[in-house]
PDB file of N, CA and C in Angstrom:
ATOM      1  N   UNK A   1      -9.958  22.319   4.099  1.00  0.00           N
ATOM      2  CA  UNK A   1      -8.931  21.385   3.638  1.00  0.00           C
ATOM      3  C   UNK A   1      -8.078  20.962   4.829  1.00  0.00           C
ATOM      4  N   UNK A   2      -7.569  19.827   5.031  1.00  0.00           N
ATOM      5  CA  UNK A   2      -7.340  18.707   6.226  1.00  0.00           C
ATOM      6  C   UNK A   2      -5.600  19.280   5.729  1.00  0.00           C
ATOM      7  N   UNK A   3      -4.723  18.967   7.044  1.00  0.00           N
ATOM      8  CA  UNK A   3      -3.605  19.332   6.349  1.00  0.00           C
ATOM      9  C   UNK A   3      -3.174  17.973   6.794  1.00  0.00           C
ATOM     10  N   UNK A   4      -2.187  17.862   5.743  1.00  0.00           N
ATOM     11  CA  UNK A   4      -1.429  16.412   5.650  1.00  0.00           C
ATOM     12  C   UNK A   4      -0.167  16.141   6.806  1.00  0.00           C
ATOM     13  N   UNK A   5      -1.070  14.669   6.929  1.00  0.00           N
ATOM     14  CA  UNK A   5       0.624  14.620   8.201  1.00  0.00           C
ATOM     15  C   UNK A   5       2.063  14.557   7.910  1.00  0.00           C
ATOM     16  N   UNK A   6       2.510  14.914   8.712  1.00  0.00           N
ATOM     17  CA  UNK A   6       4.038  14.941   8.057  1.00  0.00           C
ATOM     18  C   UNK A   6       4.588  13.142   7.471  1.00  0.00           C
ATOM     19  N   UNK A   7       5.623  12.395   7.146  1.00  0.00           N
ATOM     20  CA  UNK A   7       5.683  11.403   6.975  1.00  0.00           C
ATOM     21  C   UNK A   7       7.416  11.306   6.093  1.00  0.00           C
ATOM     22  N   UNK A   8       6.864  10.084   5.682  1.00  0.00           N
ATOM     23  CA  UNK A   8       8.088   9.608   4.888  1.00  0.00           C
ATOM     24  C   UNK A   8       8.396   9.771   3.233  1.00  0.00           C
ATOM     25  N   UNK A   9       7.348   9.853   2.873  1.00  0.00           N
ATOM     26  CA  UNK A   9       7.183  10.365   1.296  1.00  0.00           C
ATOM     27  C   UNK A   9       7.335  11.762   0.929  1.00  0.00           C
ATOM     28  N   UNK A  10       8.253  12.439  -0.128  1.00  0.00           N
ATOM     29  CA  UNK A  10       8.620  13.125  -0.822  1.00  0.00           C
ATOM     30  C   UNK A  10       7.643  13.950  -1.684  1.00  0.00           C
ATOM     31  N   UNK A  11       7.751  15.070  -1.716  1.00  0.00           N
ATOM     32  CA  UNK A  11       6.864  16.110  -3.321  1.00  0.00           C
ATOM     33  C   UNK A  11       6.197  14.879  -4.073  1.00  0.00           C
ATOM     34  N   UNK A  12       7.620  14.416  -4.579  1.00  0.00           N
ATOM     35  CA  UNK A  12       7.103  13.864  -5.597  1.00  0.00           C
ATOM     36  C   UNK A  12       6.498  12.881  -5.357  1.00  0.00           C
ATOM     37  N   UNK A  13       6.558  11.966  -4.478  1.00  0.00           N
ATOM     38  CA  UNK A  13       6.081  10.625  -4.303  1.00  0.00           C
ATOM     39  C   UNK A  13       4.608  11.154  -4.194  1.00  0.00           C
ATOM     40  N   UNK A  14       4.144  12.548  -3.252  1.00  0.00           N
ATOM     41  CA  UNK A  14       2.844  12.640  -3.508  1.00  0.00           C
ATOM     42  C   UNK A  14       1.927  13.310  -4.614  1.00  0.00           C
ATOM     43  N   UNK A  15       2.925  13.956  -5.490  1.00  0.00           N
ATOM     44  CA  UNK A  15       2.212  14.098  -6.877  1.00  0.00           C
ATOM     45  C   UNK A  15       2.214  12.464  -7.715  1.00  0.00           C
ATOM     46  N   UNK A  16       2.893  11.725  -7.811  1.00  0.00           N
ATOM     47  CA  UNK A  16       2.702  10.198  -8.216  1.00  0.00           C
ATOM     48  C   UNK A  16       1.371   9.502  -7.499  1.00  0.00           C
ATOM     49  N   UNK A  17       1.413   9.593  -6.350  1.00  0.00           N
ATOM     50  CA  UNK A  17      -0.136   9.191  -5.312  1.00  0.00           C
ATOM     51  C   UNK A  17      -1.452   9.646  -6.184  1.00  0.00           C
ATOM     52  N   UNK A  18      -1.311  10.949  -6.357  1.00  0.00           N
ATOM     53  CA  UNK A  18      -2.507  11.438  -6.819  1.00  0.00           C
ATOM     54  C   UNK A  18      -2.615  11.238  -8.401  1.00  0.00           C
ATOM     55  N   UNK A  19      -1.560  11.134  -9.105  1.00  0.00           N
ATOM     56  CA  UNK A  19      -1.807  10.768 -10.365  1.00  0.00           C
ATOM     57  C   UNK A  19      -2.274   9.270 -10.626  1.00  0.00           C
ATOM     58  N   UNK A  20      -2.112   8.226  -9.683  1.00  0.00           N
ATOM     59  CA  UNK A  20      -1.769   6.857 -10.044  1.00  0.00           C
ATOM     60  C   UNK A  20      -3.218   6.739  -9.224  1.00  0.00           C
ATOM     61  N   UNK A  21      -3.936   7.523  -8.371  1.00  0.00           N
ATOM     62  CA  UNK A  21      -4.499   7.149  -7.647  1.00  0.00           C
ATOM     63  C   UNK A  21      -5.722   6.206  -7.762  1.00  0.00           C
ATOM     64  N   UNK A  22      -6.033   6.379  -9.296  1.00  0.00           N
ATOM     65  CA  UNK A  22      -7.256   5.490  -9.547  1.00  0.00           C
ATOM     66  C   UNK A  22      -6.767   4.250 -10.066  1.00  0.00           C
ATOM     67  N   UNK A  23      -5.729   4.070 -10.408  1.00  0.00           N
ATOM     68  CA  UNK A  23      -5.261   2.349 -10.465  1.00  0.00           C
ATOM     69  C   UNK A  23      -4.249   2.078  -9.137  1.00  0.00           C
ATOM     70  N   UNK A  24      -3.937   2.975  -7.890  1.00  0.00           N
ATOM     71  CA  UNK A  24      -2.989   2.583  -7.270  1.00  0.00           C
ATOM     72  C   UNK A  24      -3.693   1.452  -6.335  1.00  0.00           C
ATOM     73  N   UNK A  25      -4.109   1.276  -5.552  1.00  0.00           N
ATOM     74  CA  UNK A  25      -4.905   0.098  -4.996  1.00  0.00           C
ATOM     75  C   UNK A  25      -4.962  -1.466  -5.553  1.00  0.00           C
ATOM     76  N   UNK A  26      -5.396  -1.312  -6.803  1.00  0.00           N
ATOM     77  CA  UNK A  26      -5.139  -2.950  -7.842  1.00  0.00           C
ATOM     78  C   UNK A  26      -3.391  -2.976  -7.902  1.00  0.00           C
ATOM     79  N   UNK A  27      -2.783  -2.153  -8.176  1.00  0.00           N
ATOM     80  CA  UNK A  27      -1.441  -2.118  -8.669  1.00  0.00           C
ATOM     81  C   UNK A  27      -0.951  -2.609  -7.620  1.00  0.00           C
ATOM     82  N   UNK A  28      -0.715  -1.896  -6.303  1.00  0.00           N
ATOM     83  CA  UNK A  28      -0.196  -2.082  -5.236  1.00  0.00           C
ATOM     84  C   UNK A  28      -1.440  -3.860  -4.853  1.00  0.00           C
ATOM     85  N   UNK A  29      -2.050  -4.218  -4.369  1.00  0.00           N
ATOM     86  CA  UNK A  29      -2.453  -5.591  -4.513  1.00  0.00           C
ATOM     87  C   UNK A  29      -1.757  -6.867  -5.219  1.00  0.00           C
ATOM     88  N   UNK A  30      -1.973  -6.481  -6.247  1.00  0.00           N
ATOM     89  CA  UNK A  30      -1.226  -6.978  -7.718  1.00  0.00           C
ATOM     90  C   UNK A  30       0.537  -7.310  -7.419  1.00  0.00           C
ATOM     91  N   UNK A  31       1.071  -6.055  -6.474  1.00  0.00           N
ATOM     92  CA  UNK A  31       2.572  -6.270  -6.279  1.00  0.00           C
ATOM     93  C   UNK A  31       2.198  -7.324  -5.105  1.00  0.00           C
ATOM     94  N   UNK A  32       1.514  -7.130  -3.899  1.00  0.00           N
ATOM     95  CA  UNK A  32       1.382  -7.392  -2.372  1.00  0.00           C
ATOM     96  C   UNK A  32       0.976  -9.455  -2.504  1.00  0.00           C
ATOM     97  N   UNK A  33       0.635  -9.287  -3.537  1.00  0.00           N
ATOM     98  CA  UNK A  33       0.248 -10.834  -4.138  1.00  0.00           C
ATOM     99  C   UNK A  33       1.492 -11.731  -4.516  1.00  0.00           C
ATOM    100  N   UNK A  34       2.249 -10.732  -5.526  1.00  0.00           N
ATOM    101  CA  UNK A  34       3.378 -11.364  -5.744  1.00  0.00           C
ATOM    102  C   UNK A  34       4.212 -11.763  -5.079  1.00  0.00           C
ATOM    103  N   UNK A  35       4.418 -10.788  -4.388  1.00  0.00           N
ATOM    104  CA  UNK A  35       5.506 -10.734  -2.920  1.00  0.00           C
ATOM    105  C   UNK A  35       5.264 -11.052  -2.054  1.00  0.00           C
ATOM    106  N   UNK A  36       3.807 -12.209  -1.737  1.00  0.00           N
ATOM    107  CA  UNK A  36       3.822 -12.521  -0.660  1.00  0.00           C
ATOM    108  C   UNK A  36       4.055 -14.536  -0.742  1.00  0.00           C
ATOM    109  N   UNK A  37       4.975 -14.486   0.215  1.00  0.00           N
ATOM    110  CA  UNK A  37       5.422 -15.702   0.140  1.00  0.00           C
ATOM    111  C   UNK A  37       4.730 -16.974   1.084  1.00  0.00           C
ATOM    112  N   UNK A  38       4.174 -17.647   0.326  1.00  0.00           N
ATOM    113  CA  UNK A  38       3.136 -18.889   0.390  1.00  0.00           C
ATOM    114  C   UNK A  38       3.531 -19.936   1.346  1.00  0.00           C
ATOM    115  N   UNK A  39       4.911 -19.889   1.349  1.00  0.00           N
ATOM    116  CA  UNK A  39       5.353 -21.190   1.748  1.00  0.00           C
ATOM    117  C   UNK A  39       5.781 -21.074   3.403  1.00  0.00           C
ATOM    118  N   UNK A  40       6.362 -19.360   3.534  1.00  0.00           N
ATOM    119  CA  UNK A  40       6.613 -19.336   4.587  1.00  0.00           C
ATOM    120  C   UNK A  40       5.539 -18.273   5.495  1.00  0.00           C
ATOM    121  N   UNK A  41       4.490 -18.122   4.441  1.00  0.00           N
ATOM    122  CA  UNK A  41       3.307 -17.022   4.945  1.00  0.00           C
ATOM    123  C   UNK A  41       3.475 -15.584   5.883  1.00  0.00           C
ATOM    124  N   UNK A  42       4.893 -15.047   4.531  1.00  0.00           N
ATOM    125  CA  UNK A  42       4.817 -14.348   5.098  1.00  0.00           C
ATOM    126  C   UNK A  42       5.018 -13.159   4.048  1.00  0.00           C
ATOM    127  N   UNK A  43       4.614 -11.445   4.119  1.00  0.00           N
ATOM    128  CA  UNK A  43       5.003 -10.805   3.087  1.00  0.00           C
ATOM    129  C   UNK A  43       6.638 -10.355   2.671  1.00  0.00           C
ATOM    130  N   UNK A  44       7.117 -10.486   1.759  1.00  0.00           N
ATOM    131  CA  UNK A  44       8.687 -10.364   1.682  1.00  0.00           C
ATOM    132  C   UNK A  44       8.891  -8.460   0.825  1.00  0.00           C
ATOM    133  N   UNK A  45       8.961  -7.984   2.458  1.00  0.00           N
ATOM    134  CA  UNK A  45       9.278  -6.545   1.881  1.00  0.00           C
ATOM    135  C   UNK A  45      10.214  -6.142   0.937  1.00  0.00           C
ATOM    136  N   UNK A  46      11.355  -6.489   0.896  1.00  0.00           N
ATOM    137  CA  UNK A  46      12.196  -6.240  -0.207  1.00  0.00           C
ATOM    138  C   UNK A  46      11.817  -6.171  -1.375  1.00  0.00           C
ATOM    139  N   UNK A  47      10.985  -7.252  -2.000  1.00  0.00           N
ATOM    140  CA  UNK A  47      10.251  -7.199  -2.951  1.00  0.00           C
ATOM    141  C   UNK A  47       8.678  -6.461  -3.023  1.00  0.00           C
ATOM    142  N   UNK A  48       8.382  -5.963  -2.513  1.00  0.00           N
ATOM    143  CA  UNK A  48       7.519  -5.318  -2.613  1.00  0.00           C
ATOM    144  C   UNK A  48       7.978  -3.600  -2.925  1.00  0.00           C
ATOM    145  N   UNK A  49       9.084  -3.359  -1.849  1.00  0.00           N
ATOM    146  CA  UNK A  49      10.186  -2.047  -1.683  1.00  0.00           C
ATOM    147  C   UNK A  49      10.294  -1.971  -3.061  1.00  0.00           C
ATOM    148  N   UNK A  50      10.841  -3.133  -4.047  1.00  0.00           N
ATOM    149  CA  UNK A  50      11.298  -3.002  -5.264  1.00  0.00           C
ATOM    150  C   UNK A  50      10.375  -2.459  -6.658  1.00  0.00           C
ATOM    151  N   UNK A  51       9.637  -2.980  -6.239  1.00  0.00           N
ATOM    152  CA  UNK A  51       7.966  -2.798  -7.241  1.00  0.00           C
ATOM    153  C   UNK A  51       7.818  -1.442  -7.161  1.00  0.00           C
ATOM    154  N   UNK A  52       7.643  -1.143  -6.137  1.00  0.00           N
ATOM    155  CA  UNK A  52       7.407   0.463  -5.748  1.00  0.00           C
ATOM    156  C   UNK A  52       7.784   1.049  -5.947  1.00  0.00           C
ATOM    157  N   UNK A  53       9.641   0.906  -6.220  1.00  0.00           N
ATOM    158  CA  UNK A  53       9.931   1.776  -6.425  1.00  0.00           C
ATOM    159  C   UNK A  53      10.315   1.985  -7.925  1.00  0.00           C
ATOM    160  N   UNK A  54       9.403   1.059  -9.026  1.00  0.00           N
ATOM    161  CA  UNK A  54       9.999   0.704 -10.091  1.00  0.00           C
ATOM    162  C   UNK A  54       8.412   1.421 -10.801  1.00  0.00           C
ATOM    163  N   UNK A  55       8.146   1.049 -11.944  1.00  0.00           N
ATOM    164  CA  UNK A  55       7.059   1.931 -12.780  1.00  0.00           C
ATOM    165  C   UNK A  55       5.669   0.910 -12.129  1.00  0.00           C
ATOM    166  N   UNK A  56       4.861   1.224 -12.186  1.00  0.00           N
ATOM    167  CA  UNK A  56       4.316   3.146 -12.658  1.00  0.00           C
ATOM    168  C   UNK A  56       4.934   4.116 -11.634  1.00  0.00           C
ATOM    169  N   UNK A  57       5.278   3.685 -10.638  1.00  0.00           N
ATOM    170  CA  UNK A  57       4.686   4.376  -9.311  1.00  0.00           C
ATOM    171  C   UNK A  57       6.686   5.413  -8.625  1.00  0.00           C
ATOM    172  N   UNK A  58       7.621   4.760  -9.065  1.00  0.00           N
ATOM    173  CA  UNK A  58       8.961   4.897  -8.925  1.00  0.00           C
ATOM    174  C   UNK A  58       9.123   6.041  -7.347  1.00  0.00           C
ATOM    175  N   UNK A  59       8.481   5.206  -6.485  1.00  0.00           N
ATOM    176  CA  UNK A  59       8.619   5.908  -4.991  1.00  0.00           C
ATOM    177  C   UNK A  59       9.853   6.154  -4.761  1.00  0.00           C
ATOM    178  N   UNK A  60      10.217   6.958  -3.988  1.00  0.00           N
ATOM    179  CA  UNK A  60      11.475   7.417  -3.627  1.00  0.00           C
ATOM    180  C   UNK A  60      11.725   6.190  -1.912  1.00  0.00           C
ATOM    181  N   UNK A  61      12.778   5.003  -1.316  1.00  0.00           N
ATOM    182  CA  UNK A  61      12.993   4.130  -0.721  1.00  0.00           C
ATOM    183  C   UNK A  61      12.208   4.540   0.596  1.00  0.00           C
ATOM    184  N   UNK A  62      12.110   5.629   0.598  1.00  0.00           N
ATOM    185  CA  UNK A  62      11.425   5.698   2.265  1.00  0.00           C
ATOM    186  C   UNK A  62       9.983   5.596   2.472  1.00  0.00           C
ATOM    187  N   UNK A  63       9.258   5.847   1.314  1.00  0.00           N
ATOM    188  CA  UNK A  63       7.799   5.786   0.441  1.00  0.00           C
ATOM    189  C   UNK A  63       7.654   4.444   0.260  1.00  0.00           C
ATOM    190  N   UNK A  64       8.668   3.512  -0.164  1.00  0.00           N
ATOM    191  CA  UNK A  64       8.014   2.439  -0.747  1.00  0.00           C
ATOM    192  C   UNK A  64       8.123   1.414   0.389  1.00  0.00           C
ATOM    193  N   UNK A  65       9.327   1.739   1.545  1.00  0.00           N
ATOM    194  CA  UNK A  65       8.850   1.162   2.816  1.00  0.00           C
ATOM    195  C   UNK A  65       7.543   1.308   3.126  1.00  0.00           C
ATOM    196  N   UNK A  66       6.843   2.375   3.719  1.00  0.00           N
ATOM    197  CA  UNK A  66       5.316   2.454   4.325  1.00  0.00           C
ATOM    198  C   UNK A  66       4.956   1.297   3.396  1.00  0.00           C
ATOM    199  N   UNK A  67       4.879   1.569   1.838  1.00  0.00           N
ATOM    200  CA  UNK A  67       3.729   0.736   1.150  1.00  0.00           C
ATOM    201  C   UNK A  67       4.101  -0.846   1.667  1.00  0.00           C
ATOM    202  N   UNK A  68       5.295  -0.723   1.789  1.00  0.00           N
ATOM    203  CA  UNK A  68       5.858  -2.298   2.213  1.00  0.00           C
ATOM    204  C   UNK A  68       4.973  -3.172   3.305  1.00  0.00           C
ATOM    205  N   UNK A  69       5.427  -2.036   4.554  1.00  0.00           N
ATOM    206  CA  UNK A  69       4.994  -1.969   5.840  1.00  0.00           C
ATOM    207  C   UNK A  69       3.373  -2.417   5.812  1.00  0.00           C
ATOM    208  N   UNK A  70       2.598  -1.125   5.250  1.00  0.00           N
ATOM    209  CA  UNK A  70       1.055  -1.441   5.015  1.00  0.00           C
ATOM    210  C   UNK A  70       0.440  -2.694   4.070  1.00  0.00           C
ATOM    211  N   UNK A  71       1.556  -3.377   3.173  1.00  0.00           N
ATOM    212  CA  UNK A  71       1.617  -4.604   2.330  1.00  0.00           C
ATOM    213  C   UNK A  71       1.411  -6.088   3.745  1.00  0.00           C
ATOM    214  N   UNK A  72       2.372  -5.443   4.349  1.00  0.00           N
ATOM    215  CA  UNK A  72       2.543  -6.620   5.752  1.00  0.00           C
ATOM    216  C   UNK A  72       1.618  -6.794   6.656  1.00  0.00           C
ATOM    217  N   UNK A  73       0.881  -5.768   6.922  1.00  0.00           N
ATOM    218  CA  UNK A  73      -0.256  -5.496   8.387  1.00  0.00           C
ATOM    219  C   UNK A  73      -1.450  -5.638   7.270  1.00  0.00           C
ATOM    220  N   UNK A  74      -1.697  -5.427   5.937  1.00  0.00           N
ATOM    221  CA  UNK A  74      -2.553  -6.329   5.408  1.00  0.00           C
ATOM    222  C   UNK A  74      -2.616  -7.510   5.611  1.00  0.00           C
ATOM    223  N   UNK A  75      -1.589  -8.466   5.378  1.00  0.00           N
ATOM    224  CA  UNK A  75      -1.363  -9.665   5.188  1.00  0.00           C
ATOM    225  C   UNK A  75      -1.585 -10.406   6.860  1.00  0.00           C
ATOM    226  N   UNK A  76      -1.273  -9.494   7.616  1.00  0.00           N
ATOM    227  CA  UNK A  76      -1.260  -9.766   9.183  1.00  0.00           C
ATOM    228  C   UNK A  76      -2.655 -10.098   9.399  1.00  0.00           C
ATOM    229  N   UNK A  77      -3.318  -9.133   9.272  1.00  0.00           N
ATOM    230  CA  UNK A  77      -4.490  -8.813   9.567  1.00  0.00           C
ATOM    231  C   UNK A  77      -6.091  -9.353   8.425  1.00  0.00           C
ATOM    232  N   UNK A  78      -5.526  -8.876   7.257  1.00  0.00           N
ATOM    233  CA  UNK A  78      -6.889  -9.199   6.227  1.00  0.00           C
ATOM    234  C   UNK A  78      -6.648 -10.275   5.452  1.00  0.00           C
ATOM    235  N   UNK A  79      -6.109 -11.252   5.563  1.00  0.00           N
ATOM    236  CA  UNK A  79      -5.093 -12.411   4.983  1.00  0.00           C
ATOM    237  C   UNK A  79      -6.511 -13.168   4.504  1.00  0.00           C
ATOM    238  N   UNK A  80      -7.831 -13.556   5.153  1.00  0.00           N
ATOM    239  CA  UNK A  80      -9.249 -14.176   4.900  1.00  0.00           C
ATOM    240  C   UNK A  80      -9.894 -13.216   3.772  1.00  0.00           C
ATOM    241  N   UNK A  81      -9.971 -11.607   4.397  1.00  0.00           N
ATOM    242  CA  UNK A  81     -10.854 -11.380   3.646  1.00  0.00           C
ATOM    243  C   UNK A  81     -10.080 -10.889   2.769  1.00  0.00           C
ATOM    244  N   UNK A  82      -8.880 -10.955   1.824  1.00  0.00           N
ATOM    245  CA  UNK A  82      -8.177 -10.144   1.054  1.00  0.00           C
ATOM    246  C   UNK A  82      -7.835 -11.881   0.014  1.00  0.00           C
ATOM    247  N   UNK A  83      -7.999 -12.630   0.600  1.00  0.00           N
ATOM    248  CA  UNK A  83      -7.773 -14.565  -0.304  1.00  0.00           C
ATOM    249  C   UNK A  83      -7.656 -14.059  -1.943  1.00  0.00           C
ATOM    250  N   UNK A  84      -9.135 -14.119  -2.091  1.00  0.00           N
ATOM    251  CA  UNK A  84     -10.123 -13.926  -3.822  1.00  0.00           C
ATOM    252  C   UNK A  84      -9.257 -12.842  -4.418  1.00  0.00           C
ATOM    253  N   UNK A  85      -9.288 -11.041  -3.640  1.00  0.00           N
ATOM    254  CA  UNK A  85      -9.235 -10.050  -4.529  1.00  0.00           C
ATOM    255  C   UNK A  85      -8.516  -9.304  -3.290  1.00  0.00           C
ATOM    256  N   UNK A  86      -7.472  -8.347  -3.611  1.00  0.00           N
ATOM    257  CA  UNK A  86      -7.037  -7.618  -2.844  1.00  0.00           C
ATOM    258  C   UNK A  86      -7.893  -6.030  -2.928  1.00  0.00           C
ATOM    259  N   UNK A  87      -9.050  -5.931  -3.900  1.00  0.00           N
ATOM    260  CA  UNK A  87      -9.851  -5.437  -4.458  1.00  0.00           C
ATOM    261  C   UNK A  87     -11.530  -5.533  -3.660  1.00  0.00           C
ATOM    262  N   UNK A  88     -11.385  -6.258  -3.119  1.00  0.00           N
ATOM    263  CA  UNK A  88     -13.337  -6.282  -3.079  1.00  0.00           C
ATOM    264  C   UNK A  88     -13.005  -5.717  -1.520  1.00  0.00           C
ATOM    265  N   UNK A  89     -14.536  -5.570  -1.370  1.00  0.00           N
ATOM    266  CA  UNK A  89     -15.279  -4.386  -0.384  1.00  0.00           C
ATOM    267  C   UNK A  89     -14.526  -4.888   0.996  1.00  0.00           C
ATOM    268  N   UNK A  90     -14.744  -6.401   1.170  1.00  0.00           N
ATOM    269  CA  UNK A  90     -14.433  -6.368   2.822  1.00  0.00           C
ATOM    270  C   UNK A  90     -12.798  -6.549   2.744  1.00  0.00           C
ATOM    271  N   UNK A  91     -11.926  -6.882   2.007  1.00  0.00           N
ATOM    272  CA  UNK A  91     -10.553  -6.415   1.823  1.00  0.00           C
ATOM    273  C   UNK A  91     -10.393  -5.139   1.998  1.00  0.00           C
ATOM    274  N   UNK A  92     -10.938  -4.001   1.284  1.00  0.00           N
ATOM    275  CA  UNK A  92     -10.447  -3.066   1.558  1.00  0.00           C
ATOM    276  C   UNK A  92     -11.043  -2.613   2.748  1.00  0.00           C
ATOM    277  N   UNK A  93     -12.127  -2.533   2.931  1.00  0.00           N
ATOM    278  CA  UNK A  93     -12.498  -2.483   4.960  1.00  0.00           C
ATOM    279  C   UNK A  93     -11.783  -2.824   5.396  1.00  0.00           C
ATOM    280  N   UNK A  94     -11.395  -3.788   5.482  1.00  0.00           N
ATOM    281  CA  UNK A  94     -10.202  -4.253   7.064  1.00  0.00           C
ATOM    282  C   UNK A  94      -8.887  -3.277   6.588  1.00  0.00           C
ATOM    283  N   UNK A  95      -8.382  -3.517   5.334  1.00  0.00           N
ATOM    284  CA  UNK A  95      -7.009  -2.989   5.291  1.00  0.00           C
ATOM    285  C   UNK A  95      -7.210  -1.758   6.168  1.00  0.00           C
ATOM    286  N   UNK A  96      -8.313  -1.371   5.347  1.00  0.00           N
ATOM    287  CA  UNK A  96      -8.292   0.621   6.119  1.00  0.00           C
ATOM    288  C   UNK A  96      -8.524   0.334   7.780  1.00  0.00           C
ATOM    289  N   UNK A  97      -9.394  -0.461   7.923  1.00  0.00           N
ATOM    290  CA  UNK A  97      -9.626  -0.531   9.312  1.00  0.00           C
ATOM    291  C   UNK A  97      -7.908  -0.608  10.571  1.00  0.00           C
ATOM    292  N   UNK A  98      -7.511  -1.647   9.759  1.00  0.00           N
ATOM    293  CA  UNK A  98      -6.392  -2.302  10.330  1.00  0.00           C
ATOM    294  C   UNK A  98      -4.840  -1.144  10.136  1.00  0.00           C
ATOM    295  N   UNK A  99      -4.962  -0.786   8.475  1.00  0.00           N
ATOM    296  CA  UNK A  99      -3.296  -0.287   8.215  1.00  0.00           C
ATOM    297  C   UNK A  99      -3.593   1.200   7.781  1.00  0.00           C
ATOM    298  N   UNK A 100      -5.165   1.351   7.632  1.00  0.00           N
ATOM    299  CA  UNK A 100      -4.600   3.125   7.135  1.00  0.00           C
ATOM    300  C   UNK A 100      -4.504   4.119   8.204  1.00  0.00           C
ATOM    301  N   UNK A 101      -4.323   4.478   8.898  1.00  0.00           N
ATOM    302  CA  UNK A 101      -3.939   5.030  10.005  1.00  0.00           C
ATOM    303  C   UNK A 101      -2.180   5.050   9.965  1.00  0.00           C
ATOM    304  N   UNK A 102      -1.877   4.220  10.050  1.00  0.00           N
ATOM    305  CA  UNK A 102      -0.222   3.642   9.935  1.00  0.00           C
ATOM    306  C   UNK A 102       0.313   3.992   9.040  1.00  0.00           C
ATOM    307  N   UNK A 103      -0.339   3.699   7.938  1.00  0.00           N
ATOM    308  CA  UNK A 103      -0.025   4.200   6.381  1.00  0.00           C
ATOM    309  C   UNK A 103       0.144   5.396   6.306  1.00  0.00           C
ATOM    310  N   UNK A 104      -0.619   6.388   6.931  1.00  0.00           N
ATOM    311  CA  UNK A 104      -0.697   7.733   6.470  1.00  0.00           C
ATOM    312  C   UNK A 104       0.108   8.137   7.368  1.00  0.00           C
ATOM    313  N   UNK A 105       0.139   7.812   8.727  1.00  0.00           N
ATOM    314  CA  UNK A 105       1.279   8.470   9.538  1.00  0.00           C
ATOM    315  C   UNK A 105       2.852   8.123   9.054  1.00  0.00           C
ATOM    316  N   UNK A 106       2.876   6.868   8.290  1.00  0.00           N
ATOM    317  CA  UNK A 106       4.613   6.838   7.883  1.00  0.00           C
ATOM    318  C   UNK A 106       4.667   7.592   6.465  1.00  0.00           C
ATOM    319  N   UNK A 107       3.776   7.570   5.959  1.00  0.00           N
ATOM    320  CA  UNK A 107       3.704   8.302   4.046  1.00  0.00           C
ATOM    321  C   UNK A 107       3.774   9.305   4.406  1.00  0.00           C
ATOM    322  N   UNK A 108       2.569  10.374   5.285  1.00  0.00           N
ATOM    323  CA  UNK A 108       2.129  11.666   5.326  1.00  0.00           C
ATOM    324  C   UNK A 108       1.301  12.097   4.334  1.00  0.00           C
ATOM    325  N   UNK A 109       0.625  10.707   3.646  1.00  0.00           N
ATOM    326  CA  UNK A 109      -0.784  10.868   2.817  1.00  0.00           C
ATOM    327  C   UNK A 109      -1.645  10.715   3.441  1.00  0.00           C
ATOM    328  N   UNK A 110      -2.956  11.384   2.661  1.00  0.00           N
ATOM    329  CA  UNK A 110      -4.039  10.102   3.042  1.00  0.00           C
ATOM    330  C   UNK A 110      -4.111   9.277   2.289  1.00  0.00           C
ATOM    331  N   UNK A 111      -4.641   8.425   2.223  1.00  0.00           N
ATOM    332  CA  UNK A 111      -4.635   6.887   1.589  1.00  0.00           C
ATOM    333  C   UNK A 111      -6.277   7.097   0.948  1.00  0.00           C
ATOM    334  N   UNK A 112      -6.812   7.693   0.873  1.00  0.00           N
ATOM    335  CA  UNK A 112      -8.350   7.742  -0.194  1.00  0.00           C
ATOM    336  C   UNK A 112      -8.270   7.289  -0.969  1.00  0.00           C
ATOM    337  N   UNK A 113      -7.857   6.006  -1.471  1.00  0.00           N
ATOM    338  CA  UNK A 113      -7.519   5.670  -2.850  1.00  0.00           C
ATOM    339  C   UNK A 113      -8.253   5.001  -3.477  1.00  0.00           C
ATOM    340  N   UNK A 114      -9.997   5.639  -3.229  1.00  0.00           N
ATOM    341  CA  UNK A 114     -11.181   4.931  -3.958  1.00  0.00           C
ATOM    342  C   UNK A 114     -11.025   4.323  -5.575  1.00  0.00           C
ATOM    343  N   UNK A 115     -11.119   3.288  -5.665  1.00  0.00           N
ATOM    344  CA  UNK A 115     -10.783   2.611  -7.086  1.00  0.00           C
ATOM    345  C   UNK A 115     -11.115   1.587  -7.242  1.00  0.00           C
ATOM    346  N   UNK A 116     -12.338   1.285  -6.173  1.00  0.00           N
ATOM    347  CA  UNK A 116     -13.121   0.091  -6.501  1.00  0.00           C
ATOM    348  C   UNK A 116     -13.970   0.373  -7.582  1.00  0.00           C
TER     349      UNK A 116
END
């Protein structure tokens, strides 16, 4: 067993991770869609911060930054292949390629959040 990096997320935020874990990926997408703003192309963390930290998922503010953060370096980075579905195969390749590394060092998860 791998031990977890230290990070920004709380007990609880990582018993919520593992409970949510098979819808957290669409959910978190689903927010990263909403909150991302079209006009000025860019992702608007605040609102994303807010989602997160609201149901299902009710992260504790320092938790729902990372997701923020990793919401943004998606958008930086997988903005082509993430268009259609924040869901399909080469979306989630790049994200991981690009933000899970980052992700897990500010959370102190891993991010396995198979739920395709």
């Amino acid at each position: 067993l791998l031990d977890q990096p230290a990070g920004r997320c709380s007990a609880e935020d990582k018993a919520t991770l593992e409970l949510t874990r098979p819808f957290f990926r669409a959910t978190m997408s689903r927010y990263s869609r909403a909150c991302y703003n079209k006009l000025q192309l860019h992702m608007n963390e605040g609102c994303l911060i807010r989602r997160a930290m609201g149901d299902p998922f009710h992260f504790t503010r320092p938790c729902a930054e990372c997701y923020a953060q990793s919401a943004t370096c998606g958008a930086q980075y997988c903005k082509l292949q993430c268009l259609l579905s924040g869901v399909s195969k080469g979306c989630v390749k790049c994200v991981d390629q690009f933000c899970q590394a980052e992700t897990e060092r500010c959370t102190g998860m891993y991010q396995n959040t198979g739920d395709l």
